[in-house]
PDB file of N, CA and C in Angstrom:
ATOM      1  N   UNK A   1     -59.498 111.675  45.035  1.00  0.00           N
ATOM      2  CA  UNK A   1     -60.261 110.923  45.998  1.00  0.00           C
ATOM      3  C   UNK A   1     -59.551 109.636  46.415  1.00  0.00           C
ATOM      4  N   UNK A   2     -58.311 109.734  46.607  1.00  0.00           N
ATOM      5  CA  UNK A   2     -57.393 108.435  46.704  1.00  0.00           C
ATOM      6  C   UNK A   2     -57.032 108.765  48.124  1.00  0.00           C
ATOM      7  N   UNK A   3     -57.157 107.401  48.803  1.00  0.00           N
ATOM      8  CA  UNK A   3     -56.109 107.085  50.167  1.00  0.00           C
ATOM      9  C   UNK A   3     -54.710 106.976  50.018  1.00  0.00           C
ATOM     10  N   UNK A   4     -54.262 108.499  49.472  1.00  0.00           N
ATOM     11  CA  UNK A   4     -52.588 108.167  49.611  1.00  0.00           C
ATOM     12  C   UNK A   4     -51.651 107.430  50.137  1.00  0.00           C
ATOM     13  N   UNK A   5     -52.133 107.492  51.580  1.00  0.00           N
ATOM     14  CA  UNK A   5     -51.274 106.568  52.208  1.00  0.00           C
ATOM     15  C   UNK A   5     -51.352 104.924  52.115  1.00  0.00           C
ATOM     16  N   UNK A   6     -52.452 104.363  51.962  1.00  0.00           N
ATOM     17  CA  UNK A   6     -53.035 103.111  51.505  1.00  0.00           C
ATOM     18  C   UNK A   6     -52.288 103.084  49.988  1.00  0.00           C
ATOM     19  N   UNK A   7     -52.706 103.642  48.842  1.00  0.00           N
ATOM     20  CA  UNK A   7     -51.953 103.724  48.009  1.00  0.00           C
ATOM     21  C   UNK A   7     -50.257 103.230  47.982  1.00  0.00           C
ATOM     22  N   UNK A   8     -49.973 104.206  48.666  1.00  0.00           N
ATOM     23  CA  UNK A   8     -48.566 103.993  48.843  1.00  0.00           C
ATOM     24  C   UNK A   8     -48.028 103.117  49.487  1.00  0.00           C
ATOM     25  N   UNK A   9     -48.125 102.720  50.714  1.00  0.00           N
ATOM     26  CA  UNK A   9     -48.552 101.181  51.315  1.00  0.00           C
ATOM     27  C   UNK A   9     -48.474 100.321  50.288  1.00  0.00           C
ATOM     28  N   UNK A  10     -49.633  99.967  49.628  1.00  0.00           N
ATOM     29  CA  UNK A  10     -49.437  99.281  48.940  1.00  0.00           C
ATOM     30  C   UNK A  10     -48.763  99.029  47.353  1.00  0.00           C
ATOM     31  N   UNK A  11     -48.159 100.132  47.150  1.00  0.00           N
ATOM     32  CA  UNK A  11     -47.171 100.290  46.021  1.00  0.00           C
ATOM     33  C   UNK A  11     -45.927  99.748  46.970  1.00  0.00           C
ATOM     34  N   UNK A  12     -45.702  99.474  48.082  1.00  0.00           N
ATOM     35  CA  UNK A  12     -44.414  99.595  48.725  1.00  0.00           C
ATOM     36  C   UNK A  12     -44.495  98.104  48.900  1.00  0.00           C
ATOM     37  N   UNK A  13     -45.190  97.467  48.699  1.00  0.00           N
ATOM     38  CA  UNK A  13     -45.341  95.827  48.489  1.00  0.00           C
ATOM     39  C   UNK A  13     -44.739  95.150  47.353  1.00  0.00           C
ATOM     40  N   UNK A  14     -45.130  95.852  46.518  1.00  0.00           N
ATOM     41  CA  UNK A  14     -44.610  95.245  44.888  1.00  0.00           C
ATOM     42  C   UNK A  14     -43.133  96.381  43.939  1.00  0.00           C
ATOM     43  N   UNK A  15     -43.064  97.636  44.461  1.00  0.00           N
ATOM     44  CA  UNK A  15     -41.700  97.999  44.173  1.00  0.00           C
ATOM     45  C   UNK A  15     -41.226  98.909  45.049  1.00  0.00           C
ATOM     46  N   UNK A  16     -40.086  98.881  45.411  1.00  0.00           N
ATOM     47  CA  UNK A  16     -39.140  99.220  46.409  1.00  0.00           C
ATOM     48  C   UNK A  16     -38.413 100.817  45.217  1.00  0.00           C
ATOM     49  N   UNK A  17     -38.221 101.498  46.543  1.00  0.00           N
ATOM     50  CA  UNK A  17     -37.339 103.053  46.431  1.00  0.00           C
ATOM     51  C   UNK A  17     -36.588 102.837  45.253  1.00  0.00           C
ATOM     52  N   UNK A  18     -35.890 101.809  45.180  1.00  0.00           N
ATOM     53  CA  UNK A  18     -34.697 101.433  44.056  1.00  0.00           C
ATOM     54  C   UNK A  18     -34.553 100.226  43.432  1.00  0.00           C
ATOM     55  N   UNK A  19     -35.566 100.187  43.160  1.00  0.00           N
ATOM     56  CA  UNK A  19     -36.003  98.728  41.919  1.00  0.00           C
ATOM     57  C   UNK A  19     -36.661  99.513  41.069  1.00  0.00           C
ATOM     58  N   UNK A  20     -36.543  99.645  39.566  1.00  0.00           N
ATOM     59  CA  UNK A  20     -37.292  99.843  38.549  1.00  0.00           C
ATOM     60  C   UNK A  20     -38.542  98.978  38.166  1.00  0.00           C
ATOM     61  N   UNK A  21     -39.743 100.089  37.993  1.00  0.00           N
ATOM     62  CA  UNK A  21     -40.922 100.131  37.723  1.00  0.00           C
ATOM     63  C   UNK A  21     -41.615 100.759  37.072  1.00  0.00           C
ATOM     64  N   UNK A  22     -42.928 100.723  36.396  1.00  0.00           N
ATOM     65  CA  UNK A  22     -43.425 101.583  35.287  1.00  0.00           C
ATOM     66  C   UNK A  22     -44.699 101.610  35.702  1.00  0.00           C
ATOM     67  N   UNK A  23     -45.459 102.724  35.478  1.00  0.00           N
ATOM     68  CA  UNK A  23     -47.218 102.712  35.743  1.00  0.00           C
ATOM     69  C   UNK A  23     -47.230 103.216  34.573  1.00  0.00           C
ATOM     70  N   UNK A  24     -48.627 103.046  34.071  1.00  0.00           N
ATOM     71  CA  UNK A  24     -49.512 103.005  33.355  1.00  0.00           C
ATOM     72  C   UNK A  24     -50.994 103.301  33.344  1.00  0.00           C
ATOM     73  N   UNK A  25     -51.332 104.230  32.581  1.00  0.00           N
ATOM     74  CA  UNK A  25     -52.204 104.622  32.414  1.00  0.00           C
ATOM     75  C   UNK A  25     -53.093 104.636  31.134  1.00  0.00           C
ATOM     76  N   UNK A  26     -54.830 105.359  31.434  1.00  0.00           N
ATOM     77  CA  UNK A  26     -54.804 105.042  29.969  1.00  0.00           C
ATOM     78  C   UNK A  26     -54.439 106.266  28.656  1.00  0.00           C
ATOM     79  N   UNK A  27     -54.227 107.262  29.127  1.00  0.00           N
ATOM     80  CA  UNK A  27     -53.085 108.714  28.461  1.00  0.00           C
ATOM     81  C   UNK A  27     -52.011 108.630  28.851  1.00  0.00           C
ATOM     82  N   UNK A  28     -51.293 108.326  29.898  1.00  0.00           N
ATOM     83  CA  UNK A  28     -50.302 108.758  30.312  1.00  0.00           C
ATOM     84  C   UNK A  28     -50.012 110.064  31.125  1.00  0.00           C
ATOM     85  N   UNK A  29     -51.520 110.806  31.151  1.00  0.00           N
ATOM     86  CA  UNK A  29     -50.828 111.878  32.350  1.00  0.00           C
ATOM     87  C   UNK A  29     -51.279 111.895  33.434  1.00  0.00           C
ATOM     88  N   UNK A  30     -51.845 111.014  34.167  1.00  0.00           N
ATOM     89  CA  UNK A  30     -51.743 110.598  35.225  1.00  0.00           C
ATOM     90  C   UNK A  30     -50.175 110.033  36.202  1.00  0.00           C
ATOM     91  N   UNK A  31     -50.166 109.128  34.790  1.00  0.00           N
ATOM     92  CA  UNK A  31     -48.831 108.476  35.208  1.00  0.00           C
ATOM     93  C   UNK A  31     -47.883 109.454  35.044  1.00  0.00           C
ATOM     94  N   UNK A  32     -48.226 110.311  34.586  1.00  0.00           N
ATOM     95  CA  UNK A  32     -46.355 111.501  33.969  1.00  0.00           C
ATOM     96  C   UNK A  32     -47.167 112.204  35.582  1.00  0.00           C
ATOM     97  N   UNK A  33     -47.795 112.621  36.091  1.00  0.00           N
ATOM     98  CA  UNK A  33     -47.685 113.037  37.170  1.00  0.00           C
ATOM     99  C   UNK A  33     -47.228 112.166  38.606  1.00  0.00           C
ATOM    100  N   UNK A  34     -47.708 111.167  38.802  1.00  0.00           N
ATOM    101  CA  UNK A  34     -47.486 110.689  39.930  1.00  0.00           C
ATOM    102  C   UNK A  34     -45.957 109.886  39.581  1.00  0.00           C
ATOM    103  N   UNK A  35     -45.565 109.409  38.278  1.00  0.00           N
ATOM    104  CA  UNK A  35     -44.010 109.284  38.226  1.00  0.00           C
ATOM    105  C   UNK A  35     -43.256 110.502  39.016  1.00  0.00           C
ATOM    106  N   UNK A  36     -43.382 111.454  38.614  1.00  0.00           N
ATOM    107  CA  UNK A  36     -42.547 112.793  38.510  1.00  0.00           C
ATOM    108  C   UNK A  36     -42.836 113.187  40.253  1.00  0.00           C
ATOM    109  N   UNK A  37     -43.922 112.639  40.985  1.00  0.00           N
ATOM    110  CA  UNK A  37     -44.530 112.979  42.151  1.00  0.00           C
ATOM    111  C   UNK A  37     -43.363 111.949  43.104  1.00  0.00           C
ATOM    112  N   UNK A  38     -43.779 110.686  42.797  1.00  0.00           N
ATOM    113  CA  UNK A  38     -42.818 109.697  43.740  1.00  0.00           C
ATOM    114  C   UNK A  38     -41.141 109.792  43.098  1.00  0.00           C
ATOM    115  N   UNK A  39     -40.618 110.184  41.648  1.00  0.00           N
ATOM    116  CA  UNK A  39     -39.384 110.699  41.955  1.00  0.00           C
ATOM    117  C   UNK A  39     -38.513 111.648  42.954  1.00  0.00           C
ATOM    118  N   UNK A  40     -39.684 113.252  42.270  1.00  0.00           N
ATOM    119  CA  UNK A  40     -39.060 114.300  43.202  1.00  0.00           C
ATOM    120  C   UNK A  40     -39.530 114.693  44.301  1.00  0.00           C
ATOM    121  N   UNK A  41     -40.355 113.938  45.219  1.00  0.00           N
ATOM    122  CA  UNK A  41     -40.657 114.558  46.024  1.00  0.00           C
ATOM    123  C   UNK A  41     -40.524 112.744  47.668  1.00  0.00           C
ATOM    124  N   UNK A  42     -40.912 112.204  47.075  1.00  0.00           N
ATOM    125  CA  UNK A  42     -40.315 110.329  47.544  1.00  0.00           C
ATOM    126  C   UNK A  42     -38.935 109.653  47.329  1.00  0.00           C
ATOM    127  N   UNK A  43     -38.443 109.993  46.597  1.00  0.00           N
ATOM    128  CA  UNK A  43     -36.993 109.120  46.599  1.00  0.00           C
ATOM    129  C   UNK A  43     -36.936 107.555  45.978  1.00  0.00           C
ATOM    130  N   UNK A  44     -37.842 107.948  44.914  1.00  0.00           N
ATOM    131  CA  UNK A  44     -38.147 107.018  44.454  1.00  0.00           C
ATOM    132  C   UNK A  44     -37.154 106.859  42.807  1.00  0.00           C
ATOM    133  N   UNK A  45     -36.448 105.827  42.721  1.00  0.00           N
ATOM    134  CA  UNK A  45     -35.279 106.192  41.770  1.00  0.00           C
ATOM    135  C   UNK A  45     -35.330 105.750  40.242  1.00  0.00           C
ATOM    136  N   UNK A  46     -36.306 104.755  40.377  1.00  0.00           N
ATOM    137  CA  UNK A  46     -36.165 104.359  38.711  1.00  0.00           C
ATOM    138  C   UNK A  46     -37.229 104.448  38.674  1.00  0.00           C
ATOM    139  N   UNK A  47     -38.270 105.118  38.419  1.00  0.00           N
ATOM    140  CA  UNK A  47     -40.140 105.100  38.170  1.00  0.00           C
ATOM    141  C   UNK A  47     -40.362 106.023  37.207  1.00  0.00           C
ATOM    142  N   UNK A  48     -40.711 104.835  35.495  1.00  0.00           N
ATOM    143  CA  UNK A  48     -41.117 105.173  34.717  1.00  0.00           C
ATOM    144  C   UNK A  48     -43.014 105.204  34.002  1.00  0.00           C
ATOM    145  N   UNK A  49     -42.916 106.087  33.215  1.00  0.00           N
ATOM    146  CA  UNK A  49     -44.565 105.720  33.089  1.00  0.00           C
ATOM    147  C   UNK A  49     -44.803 105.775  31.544  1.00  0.00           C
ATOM    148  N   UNK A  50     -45.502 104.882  31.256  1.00  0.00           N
ATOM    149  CA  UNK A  50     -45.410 104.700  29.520  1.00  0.00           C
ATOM    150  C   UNK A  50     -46.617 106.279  28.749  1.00  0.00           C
ATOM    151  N   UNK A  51     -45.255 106.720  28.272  1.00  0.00           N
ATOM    152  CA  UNK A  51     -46.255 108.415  27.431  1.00  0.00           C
ATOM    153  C   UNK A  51     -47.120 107.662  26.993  1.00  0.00           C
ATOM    154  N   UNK A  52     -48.111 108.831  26.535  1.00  0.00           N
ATOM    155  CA  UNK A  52     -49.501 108.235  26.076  1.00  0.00           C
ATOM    156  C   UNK A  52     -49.927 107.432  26.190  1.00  0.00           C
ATOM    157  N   UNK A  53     -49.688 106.938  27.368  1.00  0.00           N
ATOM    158  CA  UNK A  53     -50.858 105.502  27.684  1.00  0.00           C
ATOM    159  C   UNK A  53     -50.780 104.214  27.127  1.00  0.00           C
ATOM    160  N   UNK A  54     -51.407 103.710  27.291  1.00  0.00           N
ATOM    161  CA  UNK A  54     -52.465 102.012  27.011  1.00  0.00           C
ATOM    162  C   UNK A  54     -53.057 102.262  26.023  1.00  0.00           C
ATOM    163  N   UNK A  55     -53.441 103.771  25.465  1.00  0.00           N
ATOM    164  CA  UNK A  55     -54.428 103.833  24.219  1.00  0.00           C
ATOM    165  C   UNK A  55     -53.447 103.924  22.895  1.00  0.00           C
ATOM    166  N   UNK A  56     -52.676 104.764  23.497  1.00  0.00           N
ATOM    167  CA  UNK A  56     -51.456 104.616  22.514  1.00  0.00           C
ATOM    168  C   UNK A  56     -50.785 103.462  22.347  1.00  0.00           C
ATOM    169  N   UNK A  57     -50.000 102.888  23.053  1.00  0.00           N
ATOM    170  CA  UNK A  57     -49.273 101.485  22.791  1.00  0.00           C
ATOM    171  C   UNK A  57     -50.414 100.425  22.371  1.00  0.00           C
ATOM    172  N   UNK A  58     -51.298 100.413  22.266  1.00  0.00           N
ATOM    173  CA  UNK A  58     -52.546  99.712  21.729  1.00  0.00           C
ATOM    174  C   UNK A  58     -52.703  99.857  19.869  1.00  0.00           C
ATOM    175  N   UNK A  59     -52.895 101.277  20.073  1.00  0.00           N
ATOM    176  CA  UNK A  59     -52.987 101.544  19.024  1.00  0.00           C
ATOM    177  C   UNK A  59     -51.917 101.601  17.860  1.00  0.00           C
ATOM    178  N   UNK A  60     -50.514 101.815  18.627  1.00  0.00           N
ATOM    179  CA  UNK A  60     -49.375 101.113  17.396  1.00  0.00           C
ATOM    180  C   UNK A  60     -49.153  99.422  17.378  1.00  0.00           C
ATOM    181  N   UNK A  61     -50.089  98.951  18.253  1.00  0.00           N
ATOM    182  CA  UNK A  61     -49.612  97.392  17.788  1.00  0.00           C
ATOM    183  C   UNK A  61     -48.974  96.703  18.750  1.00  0.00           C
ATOM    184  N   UNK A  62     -48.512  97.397  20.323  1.00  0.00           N
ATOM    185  CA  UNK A  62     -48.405  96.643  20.972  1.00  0.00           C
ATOM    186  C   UNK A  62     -48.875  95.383  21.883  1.00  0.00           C
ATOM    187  N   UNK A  63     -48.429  94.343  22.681  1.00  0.00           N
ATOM    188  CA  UNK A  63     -49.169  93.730  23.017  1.00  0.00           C
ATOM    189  C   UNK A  63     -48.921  93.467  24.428  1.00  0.00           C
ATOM    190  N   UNK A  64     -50.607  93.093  24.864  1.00  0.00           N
ATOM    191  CA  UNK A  64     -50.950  93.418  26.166  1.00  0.00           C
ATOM    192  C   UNK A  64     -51.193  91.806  26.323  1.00  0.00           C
ATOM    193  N   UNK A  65     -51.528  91.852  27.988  1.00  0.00           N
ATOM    194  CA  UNK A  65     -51.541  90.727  28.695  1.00  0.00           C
ATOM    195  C   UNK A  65     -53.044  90.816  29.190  1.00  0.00           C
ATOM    196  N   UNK A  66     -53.715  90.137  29.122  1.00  0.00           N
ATOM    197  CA  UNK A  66     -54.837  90.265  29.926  1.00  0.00           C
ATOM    198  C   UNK A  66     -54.989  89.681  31.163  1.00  0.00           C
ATOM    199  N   UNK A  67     -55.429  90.378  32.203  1.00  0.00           N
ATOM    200  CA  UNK A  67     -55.510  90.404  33.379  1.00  0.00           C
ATOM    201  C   UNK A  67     -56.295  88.558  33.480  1.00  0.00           C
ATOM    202  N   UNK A  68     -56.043  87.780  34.159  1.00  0.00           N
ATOM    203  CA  UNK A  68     -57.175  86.750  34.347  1.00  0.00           C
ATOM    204  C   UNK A  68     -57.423  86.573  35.912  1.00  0.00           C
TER     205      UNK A  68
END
């Protein structure tokens, strides 16, 4: 139910075709899809997405930023 193109639009504000970037999710397969979506099919060159999520890197102890 997403405005792709709005979406993308506005991903095209904050990282460019060939600047490295990472999404995040809260599993990670969201993000392992739409990484793998704007690589092979956009031309999109360094777009990584953290496996298992926010629930995972949470849960080994990493640390987050909170939004303010």
């Amino acid at each position: 139910r997403y405005d792709m193109k709005k979406w993308l639009a506005e991903l095209d504000k904050i990282a460019k075709k060939d600047e490295k970037f990472i999404l995040i999710c809260r599993s990670g397969n969201r993000t392992g899809q739409v990484s793998n979506f704007l690589d092979k099919k956009l031309g999109y060159q360094q777009v990584y997405h953290l496996q298992r999520g926010i629930k995972n890197w949470i849960k080994a102890g990493g640390k987050v930023v909170p939004v303010k």
